[in-house]
Protein backbone atom coordinates (compact mmCIF):
# COMPACT_ATOMS: atom_id res chain seq x y z
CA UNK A 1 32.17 128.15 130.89
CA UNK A 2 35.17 129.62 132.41
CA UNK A 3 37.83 126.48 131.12
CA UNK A 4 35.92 126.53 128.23
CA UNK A 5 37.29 130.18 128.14
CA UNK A 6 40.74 129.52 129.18
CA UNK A 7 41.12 126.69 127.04
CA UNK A 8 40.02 128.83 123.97
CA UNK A 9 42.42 131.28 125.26
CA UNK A 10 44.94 128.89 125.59
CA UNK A 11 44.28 127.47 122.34
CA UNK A 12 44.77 130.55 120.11
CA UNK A 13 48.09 131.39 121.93
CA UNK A 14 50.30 128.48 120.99
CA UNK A 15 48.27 127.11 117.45
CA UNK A 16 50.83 129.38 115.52
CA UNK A 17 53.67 127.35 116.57
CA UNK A 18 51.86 123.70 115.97
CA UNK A 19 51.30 125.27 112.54
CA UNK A 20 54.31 126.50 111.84
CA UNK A 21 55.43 122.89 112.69
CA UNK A 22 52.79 121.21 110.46
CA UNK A 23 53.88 123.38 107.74
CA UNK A 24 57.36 122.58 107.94
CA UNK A 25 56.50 118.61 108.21
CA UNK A 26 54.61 119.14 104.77
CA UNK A 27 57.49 120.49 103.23
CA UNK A 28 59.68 117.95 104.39
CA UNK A 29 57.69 115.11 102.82
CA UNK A 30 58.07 116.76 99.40
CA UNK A 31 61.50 117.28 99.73
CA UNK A 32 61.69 113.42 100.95
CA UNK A 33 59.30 112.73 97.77
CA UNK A 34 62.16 114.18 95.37
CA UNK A 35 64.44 112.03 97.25
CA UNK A 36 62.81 109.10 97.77
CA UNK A 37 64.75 107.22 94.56
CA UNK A 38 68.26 108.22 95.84
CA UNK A 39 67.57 107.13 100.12
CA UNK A 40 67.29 104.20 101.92
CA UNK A 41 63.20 103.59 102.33
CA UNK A 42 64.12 103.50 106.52
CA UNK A 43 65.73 106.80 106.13
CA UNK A 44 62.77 107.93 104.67
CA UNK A 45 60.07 106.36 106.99
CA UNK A 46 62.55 108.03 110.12
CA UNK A 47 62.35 111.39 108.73
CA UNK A 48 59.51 112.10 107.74
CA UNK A 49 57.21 110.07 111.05
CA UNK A 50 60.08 109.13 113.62
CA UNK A 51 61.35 112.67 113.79
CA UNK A 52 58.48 114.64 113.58
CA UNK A 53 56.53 112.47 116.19
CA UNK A 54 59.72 112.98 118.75
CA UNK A 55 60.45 116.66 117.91
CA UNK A 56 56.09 117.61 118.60
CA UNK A 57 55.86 115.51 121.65
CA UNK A 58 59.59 117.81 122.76
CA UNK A 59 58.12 121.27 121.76
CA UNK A 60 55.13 120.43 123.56
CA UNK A 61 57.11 119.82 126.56
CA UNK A 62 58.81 122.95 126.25
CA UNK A 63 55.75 124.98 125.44
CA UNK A 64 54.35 123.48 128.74
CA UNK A 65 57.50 125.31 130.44
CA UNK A 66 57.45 128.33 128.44
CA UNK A 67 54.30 129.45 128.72
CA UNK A 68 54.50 129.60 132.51
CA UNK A 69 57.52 131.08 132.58
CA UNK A 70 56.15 133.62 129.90
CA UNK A 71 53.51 134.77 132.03
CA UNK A 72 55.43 134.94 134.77
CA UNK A 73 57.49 137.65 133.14
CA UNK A 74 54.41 139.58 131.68
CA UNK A 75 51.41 140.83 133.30
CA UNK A 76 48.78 138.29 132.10
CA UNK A 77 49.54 136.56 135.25
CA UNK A 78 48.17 139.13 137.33
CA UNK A 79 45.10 138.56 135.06
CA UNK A 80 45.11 134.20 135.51
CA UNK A 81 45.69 134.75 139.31
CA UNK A 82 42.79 137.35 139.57
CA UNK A 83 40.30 134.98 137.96
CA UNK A 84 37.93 132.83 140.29
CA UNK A 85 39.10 129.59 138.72
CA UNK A 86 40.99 126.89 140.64
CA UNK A 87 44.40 126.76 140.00
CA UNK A 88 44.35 123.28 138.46
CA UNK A 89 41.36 124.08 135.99
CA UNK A 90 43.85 126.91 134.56
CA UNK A 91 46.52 124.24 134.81
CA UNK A 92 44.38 122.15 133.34
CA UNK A 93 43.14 124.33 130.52
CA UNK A 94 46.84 124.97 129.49
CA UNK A 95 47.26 121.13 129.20
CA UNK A 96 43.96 120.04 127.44
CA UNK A 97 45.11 122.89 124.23
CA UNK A 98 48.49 121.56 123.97
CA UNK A 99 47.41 118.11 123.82
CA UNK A 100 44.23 119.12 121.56
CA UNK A 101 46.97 120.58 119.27
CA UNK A 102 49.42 118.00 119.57
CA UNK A 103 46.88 115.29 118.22
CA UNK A 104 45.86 117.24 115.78
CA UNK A 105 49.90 118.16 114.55
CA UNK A 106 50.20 113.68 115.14
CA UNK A 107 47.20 112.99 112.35
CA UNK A 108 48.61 115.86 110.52
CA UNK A 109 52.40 114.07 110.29
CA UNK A 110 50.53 110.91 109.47
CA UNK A 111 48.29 112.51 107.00
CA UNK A 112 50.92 114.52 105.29
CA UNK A 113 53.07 111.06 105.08
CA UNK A 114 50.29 108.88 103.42
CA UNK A 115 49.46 111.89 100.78
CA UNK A 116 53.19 111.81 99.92
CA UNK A 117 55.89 108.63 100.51
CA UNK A 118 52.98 106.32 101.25
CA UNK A 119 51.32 106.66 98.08
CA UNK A 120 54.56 107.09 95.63
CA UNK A 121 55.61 104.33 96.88
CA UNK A 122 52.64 102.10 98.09
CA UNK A 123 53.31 99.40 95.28
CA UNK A 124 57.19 98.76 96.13
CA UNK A 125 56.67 99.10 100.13
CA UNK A 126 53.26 96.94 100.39
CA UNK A 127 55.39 94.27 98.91
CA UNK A 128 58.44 94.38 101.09
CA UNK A 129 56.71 95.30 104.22
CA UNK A 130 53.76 93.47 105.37
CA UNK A 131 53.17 95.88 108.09
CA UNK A 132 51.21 98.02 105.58
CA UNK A 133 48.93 95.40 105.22
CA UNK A 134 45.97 96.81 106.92
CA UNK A 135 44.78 94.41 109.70
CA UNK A 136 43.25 93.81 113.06
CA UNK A 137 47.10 93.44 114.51
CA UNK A 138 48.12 96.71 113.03
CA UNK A 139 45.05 98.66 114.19
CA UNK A 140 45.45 97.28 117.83
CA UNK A 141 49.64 98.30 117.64
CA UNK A 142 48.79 101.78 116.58
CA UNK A 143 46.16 102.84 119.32
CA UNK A 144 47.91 101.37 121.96
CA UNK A 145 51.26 103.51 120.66
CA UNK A 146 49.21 106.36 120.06
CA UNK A 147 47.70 106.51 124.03
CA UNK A 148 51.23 105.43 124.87
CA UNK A 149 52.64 108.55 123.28
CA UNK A 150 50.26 110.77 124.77
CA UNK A 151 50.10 109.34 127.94
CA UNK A 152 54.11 109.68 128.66
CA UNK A 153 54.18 113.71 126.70
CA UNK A 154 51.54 114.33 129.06
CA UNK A 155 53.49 113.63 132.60
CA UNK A 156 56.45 114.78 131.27
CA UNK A 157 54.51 118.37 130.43
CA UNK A 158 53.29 117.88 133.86
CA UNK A 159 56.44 117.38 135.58
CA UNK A 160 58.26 120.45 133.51
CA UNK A 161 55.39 122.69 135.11
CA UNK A 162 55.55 121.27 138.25
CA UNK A 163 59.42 122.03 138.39
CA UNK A 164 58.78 125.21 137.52
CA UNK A 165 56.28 126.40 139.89
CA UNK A 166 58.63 125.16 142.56
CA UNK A 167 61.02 127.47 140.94
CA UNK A 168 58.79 130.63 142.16
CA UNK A 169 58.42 129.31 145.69
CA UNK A 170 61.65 130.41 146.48
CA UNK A 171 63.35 134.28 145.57
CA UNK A 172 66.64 132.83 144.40
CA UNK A 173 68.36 129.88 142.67
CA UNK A 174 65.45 129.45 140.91
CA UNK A 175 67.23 127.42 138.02
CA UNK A 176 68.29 125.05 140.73
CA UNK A 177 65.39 124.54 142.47
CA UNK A 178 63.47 123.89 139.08
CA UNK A 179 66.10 121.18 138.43
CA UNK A 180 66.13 119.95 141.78
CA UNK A 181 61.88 119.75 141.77
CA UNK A 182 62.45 117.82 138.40
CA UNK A 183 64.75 115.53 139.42
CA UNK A 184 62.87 114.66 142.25
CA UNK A 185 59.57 114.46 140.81
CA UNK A 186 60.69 111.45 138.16
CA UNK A 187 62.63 109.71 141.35
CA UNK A 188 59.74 109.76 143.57
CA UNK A 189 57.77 108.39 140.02
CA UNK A 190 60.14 105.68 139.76
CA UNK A 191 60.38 104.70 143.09
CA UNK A 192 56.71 104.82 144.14
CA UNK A 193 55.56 102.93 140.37
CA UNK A 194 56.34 99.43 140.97
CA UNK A 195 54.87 98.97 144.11
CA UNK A 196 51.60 100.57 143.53
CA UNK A 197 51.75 98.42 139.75
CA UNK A 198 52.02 95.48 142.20
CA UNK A 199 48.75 96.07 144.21
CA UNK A 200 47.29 96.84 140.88
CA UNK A 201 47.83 93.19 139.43
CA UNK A 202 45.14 92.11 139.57
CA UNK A 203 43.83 94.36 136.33
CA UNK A 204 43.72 92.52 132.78
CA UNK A 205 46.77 92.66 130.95
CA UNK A 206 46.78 94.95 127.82
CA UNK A 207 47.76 92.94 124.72
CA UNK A 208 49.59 94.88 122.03
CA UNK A 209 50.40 93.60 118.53
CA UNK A 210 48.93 89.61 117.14
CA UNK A 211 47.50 86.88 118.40
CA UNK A 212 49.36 83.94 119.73
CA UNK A 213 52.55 84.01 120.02
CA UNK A 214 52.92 87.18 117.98
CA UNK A 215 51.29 89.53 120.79
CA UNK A 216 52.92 91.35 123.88
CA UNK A 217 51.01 91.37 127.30
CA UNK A 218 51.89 94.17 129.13
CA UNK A 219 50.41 94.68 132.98
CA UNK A 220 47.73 97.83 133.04
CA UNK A 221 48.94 98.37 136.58
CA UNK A 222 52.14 100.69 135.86
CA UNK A 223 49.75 102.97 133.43
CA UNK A 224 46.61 103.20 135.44
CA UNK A 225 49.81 104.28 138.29
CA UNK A 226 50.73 106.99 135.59
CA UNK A 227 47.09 108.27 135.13
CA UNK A 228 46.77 108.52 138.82
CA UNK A 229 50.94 110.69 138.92
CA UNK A 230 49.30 112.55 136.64
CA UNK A 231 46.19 113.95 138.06
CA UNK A 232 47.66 113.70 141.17
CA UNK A 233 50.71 116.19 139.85
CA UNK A 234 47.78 118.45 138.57
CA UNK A 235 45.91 119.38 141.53
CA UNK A 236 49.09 119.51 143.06
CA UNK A 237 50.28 122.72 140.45
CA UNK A 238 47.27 123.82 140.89
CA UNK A 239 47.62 124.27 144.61
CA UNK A 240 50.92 125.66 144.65
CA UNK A 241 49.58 128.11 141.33
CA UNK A 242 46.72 129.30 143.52
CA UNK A 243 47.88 129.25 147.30
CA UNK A 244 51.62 129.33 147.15
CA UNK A 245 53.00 131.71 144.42
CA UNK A 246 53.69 135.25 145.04
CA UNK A 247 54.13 137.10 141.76
């Protein structure tokens, strides 16, 4: 009951943003369906999906930074630290409502792109680009980019919290440590990924794209490695959030 709680909370604080966002993606389609006779049909494709995708999974980043550092200037921390919840179920909380809102902002981009480019120009594109030819292949290639995506927005959003927590352990240079803690946090990542991937090869290989020769095999080792960062980077905020911070 009480993430439930928090992640309402959490919810209704940053949904004006991811709307704000959405809004502004609609908009840009229509100005990109006005267009669409005078551009390039790449330019097109990049600006209204390529763009939006990168610039939510970057504010979501930065909202996992912000809102931290937010509370840390305001009294609602007071209110967070005061509540008998673990530290990583508040953690936790903040995470599952930005990547709740997130997905919902990713159908949203791809929603507000079929409604738009896709169908002005479905007859011209399905033609020139057999990609859009719904198929087996094409389903597989999007849900393994899709948990891709999320996977990687979520460790970074970890990491960027996890730098900043370290940033309150200390009562000055705070900037620095941050920087330091996330500097450190992707080495150790790097450095400690390939040889746990290793004594994880023995999982099946994921296989993105076609069949045959047209597929890509990738090893599962390296992500179920990035699952485990990732939980592993979330109890850890939560400790330092609930033992180790002094407000």
């Amino acid at each position: 009951m009480a993430f439930r709680n928090l992640f309402r909370k959490e919810l209704k604080s940053v949904w004006p943003l991811y709307g704000v966002f959405s809004a502004a993606v609609l908009l840009m389609d229509f100005f990109l369906l006005f267009k669409r006779n005078q551009w390039d049909p790449s330019i097109l494709t990049m600006l209204s999906l390529l763009l939006p995708y990168i610039f939510i999974a970057t504010i979501t980043i930065g909202v996992g930074y912000y809102q931290l550092h937010a509370e840390w200037r305001s009294n609602s921390i007071y209110l967070l630290l005061s509540l008998p919840v673990r530290g990583w179920k508040v953690l936790a909380a903040k995470l599952a409502a930005m990547i709740t809102l997130l997905i919902g902002v990713m159908l949203w981009i791809g929603a507000s792109f079929s409604l738009t480019l896709l169908i002005a120009e479905w007859d011209k594109w399905r033609t020139d680009y057999d990609i859009l030819r719904f198929s087996p292949e094409l389903a597989n290639l999007l849900l393994h980019s899709f948990w891709l995506y999320v996977s990687i927005t979520i460790f970074a959003v970890v990491v960027v919290q996890f730098a900043f927590l370290c940033g309150q352990l200390v009562a000055r240079l705070k900037w620095l440590v941050v920087l330091i803690a996330f500097v450190t946090a992707l080495w150790v990542t790097l450095r400690v990924s390939p040889f746990l991937s290793v004594l994880l090869s023995w999982t099946p290989d994921i296989r993105i794209g076609g069949a045959g020769q047209d597929a890509a095999f990738l090893q599962s080792g390296p992500f179920i490695v990035l699952a485990l960062i990732i939980v592993g980077l979330t109890w850890l905020n939560g400790y330092i959030f609930e033992r180790e911070v002094e407000v």
